[in-house]
C-alpha atoms as a PDB file:
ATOM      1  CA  UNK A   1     104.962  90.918 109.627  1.00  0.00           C
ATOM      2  CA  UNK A   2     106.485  91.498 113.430  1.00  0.00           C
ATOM      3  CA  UNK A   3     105.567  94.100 115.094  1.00  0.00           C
ATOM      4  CA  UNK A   4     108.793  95.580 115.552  1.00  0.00           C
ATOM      5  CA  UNK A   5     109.493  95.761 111.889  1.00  0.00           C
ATOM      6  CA  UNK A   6     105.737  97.264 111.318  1.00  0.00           C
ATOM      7  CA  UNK A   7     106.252 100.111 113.783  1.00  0.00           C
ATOM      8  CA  UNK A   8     109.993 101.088 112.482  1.00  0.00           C
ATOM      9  CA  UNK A   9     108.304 101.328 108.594  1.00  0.00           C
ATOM     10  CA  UNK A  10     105.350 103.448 109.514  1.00  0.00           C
ATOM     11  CA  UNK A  11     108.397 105.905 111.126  1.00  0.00           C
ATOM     12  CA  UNK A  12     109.797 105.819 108.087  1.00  0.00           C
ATOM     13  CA  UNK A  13     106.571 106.635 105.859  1.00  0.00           C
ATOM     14  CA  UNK A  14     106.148 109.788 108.877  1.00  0.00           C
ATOM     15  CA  UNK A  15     109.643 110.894 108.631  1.00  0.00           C
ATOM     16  CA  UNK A  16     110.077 109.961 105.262  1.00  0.00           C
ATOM     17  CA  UNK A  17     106.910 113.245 104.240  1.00  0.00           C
ATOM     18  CA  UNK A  18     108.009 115.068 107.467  1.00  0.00           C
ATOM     19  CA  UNK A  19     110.300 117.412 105.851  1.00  0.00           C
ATOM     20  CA  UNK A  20     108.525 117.775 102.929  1.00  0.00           C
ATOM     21  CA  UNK A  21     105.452 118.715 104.848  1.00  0.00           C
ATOM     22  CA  UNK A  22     107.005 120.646 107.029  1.00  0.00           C
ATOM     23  CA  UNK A  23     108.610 122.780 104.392  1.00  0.00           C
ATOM     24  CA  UNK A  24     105.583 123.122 103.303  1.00  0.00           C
ATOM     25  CA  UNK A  25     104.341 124.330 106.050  1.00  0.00           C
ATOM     26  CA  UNK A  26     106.748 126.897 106.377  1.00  0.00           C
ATOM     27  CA  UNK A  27     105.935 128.453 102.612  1.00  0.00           C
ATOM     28  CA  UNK A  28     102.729 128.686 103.771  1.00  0.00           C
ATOM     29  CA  UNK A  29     103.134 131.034 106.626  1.00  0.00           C
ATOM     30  CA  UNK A  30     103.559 134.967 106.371  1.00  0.00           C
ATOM     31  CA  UNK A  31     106.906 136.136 103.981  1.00  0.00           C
ATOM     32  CA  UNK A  32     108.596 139.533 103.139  1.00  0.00           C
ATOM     33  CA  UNK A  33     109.611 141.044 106.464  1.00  0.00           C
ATOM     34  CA  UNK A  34     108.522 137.988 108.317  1.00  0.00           C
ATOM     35  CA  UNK A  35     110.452 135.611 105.819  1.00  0.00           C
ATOM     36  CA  UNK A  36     113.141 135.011 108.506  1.00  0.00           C
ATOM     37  CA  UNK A  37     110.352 133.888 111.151  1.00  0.00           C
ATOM     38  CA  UNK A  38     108.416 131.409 108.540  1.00  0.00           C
ATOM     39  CA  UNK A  39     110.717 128.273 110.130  1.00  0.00           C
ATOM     40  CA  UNK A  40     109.985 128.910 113.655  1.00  0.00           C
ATOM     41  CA  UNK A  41     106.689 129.675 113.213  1.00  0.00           C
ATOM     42  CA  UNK A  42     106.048 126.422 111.088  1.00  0.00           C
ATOM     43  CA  UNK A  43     107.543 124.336 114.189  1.00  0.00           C
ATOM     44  CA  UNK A  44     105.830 126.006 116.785  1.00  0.00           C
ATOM     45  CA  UNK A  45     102.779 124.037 115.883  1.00  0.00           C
ATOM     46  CA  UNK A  46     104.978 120.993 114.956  1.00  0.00           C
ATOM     47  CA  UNK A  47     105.589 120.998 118.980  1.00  0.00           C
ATOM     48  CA  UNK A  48     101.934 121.380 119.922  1.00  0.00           C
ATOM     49  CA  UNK A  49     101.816 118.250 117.998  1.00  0.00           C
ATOM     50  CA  UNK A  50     104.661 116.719 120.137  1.00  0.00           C
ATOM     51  CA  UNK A  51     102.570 117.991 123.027  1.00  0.00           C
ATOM     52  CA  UNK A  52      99.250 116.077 121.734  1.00  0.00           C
ATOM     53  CA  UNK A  53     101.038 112.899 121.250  1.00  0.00           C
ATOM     54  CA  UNK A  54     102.454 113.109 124.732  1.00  0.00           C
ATOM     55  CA  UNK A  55      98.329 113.555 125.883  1.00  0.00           C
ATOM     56  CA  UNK A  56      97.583 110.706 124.036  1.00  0.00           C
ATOM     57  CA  UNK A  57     100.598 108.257 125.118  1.00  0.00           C
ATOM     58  CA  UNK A  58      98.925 109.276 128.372  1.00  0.00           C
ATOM     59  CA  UNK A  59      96.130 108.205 127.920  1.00  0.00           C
ATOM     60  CA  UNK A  60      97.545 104.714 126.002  1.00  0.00           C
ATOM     61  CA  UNK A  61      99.050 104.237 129.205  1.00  0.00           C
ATOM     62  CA  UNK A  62      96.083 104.945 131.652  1.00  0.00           C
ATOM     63  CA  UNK A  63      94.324 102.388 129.228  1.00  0.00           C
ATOM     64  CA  UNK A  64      97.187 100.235 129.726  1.00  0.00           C
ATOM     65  CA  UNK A  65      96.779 100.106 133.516  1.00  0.00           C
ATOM     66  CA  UNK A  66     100.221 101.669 133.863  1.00  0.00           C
ATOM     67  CA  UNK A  67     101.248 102.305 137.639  1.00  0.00           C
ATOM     68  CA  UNK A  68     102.449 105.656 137.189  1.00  0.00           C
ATOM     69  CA  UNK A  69     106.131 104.726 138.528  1.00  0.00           C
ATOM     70  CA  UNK A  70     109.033 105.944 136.353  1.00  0.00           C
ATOM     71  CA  UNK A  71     111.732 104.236 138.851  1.00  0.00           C
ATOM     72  CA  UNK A  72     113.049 100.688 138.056  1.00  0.00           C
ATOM     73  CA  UNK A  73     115.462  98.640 139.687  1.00  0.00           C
ATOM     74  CA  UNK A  74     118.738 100.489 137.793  1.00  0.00           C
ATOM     75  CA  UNK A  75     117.372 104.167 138.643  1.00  0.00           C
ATOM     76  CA  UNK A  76     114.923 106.478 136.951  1.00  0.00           C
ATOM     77  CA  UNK A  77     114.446 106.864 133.452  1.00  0.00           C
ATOM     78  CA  UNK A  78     113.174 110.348 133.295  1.00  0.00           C
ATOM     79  CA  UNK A  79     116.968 111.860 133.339  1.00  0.00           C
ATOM     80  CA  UNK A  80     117.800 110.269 130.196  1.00  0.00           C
ATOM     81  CA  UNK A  81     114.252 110.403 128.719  1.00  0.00           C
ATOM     82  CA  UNK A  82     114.449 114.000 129.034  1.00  0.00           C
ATOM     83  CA  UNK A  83     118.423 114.379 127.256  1.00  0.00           C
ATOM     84  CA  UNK A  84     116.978 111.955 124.388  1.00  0.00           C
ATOM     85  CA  UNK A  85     113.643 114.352 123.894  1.00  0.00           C
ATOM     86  CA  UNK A  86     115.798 117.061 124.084  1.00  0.00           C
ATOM     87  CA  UNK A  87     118.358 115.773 121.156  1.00  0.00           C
ATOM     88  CA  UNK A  88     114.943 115.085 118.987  1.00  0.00           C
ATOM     89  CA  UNK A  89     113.583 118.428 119.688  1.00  0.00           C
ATOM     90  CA  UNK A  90     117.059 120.181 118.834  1.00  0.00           C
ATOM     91  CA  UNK A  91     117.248 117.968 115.942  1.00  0.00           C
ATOM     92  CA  UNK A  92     113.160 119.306 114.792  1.00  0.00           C
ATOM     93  CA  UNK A  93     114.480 122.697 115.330  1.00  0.00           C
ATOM     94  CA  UNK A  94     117.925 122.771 113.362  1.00  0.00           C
ATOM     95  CA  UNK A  95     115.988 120.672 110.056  1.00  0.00           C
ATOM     96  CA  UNK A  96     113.310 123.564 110.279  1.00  0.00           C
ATOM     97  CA  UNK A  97     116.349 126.152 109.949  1.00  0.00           C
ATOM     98  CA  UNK A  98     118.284 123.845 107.130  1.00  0.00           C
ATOM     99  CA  UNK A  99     114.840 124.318 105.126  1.00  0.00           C
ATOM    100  CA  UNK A 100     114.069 127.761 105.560  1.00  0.00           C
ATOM    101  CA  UNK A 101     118.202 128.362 105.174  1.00  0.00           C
ATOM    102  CA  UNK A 102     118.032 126.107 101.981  1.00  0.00           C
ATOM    103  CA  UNK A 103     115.024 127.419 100.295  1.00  0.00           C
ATOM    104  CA  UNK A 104     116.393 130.936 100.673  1.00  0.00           C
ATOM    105  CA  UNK A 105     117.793 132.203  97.522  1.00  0.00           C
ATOM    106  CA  UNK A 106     121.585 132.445  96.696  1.00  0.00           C
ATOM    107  CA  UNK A 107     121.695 136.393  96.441  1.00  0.00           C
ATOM    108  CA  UNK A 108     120.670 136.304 100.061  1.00  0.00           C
ATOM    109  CA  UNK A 109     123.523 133.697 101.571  1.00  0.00           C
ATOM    110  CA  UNK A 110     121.135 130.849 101.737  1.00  0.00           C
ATOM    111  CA  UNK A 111     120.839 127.323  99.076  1.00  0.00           C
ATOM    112  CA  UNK A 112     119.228 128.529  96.379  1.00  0.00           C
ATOM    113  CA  UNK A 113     116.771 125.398  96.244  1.00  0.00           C
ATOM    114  CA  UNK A 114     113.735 127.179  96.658  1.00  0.00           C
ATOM    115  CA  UNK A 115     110.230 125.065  96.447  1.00  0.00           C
ATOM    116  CA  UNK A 116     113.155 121.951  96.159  1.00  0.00           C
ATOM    117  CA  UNK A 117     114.932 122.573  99.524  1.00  0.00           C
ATOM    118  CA  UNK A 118     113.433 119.216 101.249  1.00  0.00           C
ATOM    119  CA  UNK A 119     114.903 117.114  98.377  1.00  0.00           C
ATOM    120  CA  UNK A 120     118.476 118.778  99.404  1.00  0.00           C
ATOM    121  CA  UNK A 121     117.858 118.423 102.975  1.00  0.00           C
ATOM    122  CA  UNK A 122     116.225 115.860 104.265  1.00  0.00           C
ATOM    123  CA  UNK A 123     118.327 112.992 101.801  1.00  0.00           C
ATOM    124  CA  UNK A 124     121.401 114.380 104.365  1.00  0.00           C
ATOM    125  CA  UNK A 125     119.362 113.839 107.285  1.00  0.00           C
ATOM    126  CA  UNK A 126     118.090 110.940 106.775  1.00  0.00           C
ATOM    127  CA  UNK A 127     121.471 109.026 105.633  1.00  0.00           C
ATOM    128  CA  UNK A 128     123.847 110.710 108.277  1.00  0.00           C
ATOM    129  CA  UNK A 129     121.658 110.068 111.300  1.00  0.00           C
ATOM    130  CA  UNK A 130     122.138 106.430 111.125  1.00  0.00           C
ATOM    131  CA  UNK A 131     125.744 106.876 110.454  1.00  0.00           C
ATOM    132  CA  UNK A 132     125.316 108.947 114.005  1.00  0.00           C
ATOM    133  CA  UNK A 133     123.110 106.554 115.694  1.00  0.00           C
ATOM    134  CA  UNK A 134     125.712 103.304 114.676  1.00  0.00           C
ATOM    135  CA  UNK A 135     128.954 105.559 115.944  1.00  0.00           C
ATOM    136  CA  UNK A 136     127.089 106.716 119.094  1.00  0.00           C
ATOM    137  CA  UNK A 137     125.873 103.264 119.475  1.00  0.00           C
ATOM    138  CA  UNK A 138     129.224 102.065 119.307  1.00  0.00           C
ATOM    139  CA  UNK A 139     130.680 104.272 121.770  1.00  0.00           C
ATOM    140  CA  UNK A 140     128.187 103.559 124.606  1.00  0.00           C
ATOM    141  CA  UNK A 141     128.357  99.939 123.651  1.00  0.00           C
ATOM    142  CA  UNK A 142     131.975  99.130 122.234  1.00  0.00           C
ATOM    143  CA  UNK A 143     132.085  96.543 119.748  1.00  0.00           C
ATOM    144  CA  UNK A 144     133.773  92.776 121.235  1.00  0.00           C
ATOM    145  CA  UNK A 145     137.463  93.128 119.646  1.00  0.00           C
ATOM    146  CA  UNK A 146     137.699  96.908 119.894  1.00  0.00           C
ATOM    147  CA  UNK A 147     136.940  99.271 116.182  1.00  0.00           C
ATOM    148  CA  UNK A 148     139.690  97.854 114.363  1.00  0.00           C
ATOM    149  CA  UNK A 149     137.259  94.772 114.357  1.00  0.00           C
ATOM    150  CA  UNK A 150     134.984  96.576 112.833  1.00  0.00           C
ATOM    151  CA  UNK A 151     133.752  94.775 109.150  1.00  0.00           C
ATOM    152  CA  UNK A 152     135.000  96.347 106.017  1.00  0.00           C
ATOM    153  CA  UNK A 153     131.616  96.220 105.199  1.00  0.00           C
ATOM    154  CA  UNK A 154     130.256  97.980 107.966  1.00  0.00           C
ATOM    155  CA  UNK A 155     132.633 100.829 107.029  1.00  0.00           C
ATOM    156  CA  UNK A 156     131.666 100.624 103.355  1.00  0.00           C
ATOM    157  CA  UNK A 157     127.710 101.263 104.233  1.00  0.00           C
ATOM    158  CA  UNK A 158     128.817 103.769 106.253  1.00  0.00           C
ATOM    159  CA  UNK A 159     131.273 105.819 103.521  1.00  0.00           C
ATOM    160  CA  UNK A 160     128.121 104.810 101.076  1.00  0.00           C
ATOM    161  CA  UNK A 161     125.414 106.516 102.908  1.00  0.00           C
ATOM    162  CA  UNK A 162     127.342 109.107 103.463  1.00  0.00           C
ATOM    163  CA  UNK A 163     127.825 108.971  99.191  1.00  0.00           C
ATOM    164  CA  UNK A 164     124.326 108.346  98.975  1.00  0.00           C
ATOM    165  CA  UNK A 165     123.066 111.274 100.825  1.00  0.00           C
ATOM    166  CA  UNK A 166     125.123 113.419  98.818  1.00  0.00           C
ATOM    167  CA  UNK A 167     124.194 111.657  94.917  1.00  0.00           C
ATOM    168  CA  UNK A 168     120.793 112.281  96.165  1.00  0.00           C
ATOM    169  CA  UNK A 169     120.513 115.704  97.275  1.00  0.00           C
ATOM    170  CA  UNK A 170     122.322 117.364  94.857  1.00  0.00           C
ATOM    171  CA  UNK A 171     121.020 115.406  91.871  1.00  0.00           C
ATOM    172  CA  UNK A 172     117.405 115.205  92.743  1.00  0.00           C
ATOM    173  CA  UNK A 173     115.529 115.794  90.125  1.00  0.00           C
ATOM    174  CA  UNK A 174     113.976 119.116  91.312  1.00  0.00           C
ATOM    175  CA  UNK A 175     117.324 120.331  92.196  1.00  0.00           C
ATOM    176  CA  UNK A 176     118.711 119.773  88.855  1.00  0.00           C
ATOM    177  CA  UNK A 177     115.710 121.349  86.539  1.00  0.00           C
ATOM    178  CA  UNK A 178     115.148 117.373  85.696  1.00  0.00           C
ATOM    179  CA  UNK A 179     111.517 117.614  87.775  1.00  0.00           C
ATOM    180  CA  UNK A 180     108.536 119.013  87.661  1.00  0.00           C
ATOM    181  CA  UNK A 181     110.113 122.766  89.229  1.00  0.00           C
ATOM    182  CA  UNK A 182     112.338 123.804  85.850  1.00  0.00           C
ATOM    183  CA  UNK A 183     113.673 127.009  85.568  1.00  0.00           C
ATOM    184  CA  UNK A 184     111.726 129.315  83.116  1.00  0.00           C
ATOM    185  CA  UNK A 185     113.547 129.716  80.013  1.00  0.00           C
ATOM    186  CA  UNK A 186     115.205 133.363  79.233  1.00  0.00           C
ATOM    187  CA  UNK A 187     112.993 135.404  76.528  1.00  0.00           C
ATOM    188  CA  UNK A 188     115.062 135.197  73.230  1.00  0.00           C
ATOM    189  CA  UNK A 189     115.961 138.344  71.570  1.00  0.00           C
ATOM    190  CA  UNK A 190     114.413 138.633  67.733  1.00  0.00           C
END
């Protein structure tokens, strides 16, 4: 297997029980009046993570025999290093609120999904950030020809992740009572 391709599936195997994790993470922290505070608190410690990765990439480096420099022949990469940590960071924070926003209950303005709100969430997520990436991608990099030379195809995998995402977070099976998180059943009258 090449590397490349090795690296790109474990992110998907992390990312892929990050929000799940995560949310469950946040269930586990204080509720009632601190209910509201659950998602930050849960990813405050997600970026003391972020902060002991950063130690160890350090220390990869130092291993690595790195020079310390940061300044190539096009300019410095820190700038735009910082923008793109930024945009993950922002992106961390706003799927922490989509969980603790989904899992609240319906009466109370939020999803309704409850223990389920990672199956709603993160299927969105995960389908409309490539969408995201390929658009952004294309407008920092135009494709030869211009967009109308875009493939119909392309454009079809697009509209069908975007179909996708949807088919699969609203009929996962714990959001539809088809999993292992059914509704109890209402007592019967005699």
């Amino acid at each position: 297997m090449q590397t490349w391709l090795l690296y790109a599936l474990l992110t998907v195997l992390s990312w892929g029980v990050y929000g799940v994790i995560l949310h469950a993470a946040r269930s586990k922290m204080p509720m009632g009046a601190e209910t509201p505070n659950a998602s930050l608190k849960a990813f405050l410690f997600v970026c003391i993570a972020y902060a002991l990765i950063g130690i160890v990439t350090a220390l990869v480096l130092k291993a690595r025999g790195t020079n310390w420099s940061f300044t190539g022949e096009t300019g410095s990469g820190i700038p735009l290093s910082l923008i793109a940590g930024i945009a993950g960071a922002l992106g961390a924070l706003t799927l922490v609120l989509a969980l603790g926003a989904a899992a609240t209950p319906l009466l109370k303005g939020g999803g309704g999904f409850g223990v389920a709100a990672a199956a709603a969430v993160m299927p969105i997520v995960f389908a409309g950030a490539p969408v995201i990436n390929t658009i952004t991608a294309m407008l920092v990099h135009p494709p030869e020809g211009g967009f109308k030379s875009l493939p119909v195809p392309f454009i079809i995998g697009c509209l069908m992740a975007a179909s996708g995402a949807f088919l699969v977070a609203k009929y996962a099976p714990s959001n539809t009572g088809g999993g292992a998180h059914k509704p109890a059943a209402a007592a019967k009258p005699h």
